[in-house]
PDB file of N, CA and C in Angstrom:
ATOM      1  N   UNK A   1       0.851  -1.179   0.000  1.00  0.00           N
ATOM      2  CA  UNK A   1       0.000   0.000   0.000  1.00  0.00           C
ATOM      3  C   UNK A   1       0.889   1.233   0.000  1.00  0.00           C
ATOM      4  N   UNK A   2       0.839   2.150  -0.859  1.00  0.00           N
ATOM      5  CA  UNK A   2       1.070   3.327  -0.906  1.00  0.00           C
ATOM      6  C   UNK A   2       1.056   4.274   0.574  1.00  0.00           C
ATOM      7  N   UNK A   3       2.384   4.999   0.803  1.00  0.00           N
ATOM      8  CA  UNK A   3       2.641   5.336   2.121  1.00  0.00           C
ATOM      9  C   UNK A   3       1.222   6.660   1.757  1.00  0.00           C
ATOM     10  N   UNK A   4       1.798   7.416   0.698  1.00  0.00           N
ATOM     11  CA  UNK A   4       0.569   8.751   0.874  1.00  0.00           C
ATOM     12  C   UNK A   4      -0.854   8.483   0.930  1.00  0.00           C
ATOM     13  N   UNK A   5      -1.569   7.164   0.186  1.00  0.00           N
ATOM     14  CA  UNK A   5      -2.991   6.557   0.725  1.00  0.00           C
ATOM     15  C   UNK A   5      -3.386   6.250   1.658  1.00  0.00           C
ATOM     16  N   UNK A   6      -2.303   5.380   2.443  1.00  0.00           N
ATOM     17  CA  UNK A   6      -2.597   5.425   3.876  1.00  0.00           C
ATOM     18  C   UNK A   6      -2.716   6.481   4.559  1.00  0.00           C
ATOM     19  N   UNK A   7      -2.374   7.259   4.287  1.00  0.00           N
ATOM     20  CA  UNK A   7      -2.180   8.261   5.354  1.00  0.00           C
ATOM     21  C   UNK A   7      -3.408   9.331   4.962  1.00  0.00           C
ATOM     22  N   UNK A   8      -4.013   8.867   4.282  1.00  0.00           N
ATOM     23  CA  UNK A   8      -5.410  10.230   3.792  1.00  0.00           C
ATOM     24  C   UNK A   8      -6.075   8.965   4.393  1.00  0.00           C
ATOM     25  N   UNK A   9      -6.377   7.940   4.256  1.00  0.00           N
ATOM     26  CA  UNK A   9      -6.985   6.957   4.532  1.00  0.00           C
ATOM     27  C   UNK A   9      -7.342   7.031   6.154  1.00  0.00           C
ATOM     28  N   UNK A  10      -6.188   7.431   6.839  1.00  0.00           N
ATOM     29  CA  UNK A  10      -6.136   7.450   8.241  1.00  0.00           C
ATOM     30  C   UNK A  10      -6.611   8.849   8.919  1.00  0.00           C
ATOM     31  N   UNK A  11      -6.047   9.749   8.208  1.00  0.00           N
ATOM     32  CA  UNK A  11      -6.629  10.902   8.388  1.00  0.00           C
ATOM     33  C   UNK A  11      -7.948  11.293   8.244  1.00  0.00           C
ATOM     34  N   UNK A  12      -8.692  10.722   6.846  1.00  0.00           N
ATOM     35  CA  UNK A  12     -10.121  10.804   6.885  1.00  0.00           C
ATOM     36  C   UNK A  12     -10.714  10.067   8.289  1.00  0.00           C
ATOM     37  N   UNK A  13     -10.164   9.103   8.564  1.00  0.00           N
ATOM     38  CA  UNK A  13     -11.013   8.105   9.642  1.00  0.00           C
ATOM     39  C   UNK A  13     -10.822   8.991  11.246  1.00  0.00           C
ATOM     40  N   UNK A  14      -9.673   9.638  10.951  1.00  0.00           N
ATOM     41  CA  UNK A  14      -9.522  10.531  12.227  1.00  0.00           C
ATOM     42  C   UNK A  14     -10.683  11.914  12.145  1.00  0.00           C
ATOM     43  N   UNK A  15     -10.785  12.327  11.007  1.00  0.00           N
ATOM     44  CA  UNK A  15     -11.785  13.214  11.102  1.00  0.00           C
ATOM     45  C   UNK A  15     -12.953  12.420  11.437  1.00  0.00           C
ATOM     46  N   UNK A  16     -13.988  11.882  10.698  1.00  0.00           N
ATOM     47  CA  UNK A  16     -14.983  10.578  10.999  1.00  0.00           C
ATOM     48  C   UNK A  16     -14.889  10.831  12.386  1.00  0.00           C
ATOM     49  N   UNK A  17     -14.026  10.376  13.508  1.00  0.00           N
ATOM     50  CA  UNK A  17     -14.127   9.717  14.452  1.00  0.00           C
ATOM     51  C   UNK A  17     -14.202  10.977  15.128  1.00  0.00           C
ATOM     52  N   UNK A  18     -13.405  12.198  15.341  1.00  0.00           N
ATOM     53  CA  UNK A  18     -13.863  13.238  15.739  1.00  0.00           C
ATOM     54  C   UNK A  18     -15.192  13.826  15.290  1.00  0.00           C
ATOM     55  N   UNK A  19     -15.575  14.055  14.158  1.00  0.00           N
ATOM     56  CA  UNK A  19     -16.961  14.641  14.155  1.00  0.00           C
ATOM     57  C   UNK A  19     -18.278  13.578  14.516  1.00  0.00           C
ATOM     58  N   UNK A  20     -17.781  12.396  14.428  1.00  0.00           N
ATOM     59  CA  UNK A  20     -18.957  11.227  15.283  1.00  0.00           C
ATOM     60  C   UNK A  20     -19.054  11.717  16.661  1.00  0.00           C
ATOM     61  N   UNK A  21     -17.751  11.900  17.275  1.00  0.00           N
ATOM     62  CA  UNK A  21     -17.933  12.379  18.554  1.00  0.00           C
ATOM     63  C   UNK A  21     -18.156  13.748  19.054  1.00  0.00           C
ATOM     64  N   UNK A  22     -18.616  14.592  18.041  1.00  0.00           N
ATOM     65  CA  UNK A  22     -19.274  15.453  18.391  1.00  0.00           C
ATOM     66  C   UNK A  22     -20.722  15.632  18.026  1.00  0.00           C
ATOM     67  N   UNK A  23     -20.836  14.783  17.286  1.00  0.00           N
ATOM     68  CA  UNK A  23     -22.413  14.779  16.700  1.00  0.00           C
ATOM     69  C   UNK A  23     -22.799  14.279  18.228  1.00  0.00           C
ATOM     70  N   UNK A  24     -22.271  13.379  18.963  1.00  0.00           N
ATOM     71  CA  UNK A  24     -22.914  12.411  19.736  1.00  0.00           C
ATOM     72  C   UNK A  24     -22.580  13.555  21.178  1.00  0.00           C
ATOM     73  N   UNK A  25     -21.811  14.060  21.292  1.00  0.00           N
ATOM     74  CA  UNK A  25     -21.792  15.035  22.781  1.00  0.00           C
ATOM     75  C   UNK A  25     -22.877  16.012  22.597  1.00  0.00           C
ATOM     76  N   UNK A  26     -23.341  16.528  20.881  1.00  0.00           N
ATOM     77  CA  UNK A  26     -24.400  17.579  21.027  1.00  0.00           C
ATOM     78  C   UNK A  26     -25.751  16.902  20.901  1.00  0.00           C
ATOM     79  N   UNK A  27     -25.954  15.807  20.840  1.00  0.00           N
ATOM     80  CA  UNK A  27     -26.936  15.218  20.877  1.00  0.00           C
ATOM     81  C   UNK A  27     -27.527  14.584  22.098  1.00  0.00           C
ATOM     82  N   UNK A  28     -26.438  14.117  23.408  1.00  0.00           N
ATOM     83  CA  UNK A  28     -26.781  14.367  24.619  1.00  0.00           C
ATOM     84  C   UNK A  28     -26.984  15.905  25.191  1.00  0.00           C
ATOM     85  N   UNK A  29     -26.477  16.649  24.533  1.00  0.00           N
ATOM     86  CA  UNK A  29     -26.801  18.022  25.061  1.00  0.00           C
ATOM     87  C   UNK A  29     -28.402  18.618  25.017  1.00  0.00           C
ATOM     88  N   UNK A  30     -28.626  18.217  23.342  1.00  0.00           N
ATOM     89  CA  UNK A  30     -29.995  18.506  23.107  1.00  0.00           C
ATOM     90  C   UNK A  30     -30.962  17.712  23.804  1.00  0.00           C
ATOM     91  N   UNK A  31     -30.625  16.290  24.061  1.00  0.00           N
ATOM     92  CA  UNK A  31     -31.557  15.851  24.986  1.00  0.00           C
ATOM     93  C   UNK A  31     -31.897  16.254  26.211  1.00  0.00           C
ATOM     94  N   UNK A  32     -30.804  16.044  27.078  1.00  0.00           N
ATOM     95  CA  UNK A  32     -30.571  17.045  28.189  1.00  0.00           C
ATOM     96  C   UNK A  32     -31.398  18.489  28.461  1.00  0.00           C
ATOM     97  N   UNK A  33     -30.936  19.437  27.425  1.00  0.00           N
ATOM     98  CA  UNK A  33     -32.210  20.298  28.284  1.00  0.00           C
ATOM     99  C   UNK A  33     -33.159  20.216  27.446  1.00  0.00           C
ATOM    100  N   UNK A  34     -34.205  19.033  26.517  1.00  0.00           N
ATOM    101  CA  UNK A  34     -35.556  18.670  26.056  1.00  0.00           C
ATOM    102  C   UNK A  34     -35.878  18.287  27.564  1.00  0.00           C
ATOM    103  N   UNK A  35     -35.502  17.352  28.214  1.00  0.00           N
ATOM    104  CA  UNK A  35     -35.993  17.377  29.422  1.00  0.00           C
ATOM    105  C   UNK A  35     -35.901  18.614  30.589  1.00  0.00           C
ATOM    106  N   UNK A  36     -35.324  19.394  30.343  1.00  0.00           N
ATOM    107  CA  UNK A  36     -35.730  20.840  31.221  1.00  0.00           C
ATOM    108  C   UNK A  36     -34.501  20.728  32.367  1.00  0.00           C
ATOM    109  N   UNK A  37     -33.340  19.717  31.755  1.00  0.00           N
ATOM    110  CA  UNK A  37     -32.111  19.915  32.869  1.00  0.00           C
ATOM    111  C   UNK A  37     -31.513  21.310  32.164  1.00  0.00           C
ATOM    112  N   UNK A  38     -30.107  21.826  32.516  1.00  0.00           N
ATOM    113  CA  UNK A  38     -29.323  22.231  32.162  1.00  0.00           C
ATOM    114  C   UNK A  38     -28.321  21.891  30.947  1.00  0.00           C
ATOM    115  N   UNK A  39     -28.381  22.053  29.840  1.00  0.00           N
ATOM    116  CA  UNK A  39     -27.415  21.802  28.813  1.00  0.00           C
ATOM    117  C   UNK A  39     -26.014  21.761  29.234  1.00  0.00           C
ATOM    118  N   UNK A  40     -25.338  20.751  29.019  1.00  0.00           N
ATOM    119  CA  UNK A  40     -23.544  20.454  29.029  1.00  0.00           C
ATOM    120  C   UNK A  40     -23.441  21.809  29.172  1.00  0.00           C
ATOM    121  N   UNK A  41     -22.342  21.975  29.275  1.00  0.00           N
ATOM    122  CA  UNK A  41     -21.192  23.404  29.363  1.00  0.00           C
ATOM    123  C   UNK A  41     -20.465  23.218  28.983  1.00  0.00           C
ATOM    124  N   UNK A  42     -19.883  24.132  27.936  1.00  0.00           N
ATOM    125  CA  UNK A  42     -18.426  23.521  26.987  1.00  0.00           C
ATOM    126  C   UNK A  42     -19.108  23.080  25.914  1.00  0.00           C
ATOM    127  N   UNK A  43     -19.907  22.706  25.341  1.00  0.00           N
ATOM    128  CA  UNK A  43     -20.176  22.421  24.470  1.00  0.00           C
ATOM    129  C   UNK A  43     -19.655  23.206  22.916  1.00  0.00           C
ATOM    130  N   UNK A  44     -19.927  24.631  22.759  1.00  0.00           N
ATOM    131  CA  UNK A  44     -19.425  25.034  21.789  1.00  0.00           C
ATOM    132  C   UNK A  44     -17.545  25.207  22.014  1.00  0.00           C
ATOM    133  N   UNK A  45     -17.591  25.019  23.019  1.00  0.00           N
ATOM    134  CA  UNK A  45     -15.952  25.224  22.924  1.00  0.00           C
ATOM    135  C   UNK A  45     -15.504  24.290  22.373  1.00  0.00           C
ATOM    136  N   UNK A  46     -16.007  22.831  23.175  1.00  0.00           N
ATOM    137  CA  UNK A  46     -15.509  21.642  22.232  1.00  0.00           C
ATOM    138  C   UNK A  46     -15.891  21.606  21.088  1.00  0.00           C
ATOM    139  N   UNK A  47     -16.785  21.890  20.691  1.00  0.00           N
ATOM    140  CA  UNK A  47     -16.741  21.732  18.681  1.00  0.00           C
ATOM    141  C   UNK A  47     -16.084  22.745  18.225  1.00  0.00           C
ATOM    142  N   UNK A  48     -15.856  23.537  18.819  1.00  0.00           N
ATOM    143  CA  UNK A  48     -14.683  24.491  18.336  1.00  0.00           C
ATOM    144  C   UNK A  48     -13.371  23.567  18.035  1.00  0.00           C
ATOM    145  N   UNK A  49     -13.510  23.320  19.163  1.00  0.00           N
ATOM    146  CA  UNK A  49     -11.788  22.171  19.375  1.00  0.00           C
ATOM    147  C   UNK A  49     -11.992  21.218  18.256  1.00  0.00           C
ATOM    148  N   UNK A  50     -12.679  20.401  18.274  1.00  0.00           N
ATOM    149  CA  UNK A  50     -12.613  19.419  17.338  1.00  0.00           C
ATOM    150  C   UNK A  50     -12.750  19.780  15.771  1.00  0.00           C
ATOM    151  N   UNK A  51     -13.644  21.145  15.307  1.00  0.00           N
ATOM    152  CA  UNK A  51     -13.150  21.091  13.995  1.00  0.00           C
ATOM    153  C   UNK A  51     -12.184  22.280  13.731  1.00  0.00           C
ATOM    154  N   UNK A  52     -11.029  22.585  14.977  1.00  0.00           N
ATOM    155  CA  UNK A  52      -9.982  23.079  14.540  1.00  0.00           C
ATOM    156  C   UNK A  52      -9.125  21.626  14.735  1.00  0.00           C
ATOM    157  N   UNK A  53      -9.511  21.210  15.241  1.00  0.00           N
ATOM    158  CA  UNK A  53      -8.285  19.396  15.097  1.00  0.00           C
ATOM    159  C   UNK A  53      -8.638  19.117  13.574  1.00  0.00           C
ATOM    160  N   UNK A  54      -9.749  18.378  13.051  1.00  0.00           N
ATOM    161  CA  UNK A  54     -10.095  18.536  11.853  1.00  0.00           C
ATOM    162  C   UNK A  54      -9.429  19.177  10.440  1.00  0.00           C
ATOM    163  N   UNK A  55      -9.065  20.741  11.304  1.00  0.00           N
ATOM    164  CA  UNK A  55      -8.976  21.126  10.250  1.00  0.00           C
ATOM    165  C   UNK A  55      -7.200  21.118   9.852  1.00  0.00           C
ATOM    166  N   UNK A  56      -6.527  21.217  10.981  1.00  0.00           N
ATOM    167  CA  UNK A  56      -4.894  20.533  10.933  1.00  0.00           C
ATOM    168  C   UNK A  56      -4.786  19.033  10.651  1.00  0.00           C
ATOM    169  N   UNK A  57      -5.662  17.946  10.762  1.00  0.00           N
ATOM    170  CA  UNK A  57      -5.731  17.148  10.312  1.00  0.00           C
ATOM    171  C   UNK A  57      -5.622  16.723   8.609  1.00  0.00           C
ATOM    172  N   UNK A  58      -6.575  17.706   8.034  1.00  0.00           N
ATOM    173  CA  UNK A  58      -7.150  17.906   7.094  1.00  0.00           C
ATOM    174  C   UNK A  58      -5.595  18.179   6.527  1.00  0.00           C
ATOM    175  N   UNK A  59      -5.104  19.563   6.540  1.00  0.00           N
ATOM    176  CA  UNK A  59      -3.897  20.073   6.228  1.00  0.00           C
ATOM    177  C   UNK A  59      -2.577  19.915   6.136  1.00  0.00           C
ATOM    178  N   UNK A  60      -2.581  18.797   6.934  1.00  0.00           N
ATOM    179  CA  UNK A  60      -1.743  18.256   7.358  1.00  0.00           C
ATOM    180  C   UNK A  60      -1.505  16.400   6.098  1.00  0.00           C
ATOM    181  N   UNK A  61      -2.786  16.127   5.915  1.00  0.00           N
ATOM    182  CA  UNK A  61      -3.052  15.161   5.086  1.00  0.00           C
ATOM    183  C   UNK A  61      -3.028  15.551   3.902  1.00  0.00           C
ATOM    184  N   UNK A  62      -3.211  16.974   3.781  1.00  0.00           N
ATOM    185  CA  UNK A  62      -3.058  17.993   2.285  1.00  0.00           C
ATOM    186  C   UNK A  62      -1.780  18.015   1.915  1.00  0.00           C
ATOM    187  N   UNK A  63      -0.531  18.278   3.208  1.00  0.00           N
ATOM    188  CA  UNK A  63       0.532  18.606   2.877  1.00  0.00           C
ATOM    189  C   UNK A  63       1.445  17.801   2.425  1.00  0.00           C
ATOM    190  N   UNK A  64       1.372  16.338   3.450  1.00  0.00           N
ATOM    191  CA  UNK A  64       1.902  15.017   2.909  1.00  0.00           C
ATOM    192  C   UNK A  64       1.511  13.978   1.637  1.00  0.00           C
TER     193      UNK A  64
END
């Protein structure tokens, strides 16, 4: 296998796996206050975080 395929190969799956896990932290969030608790905290910070990881990911898989 080609060293540069793998490595977009791996990188896509690293994005995947970060934005799965944010679909899934804002989706306990939204449940959370549907029932009338308090919504997570941090929430937009962490998707901040994760699609600036994303996006060095991304760039980083661009560059190699």
């Amino acid at each position: 296998m080609q060293p540069e395929l793998a490595l977009k190969a791996i990188s896509y799956a690293i994005i995947e796996l970060f934005l799965v896990t944010l679909l899934f932290v804002l989706l306990i969030s939204v449940r959370k206050e549907s029932r009338g608790d308090a919504p997570l905290r941090g929430v937009f910070q962490f998707g901040f975080f994760i699609i600036a990881i994303c996006a060095i990911v991304a760039l980083m898989a661009g560059f190699f």
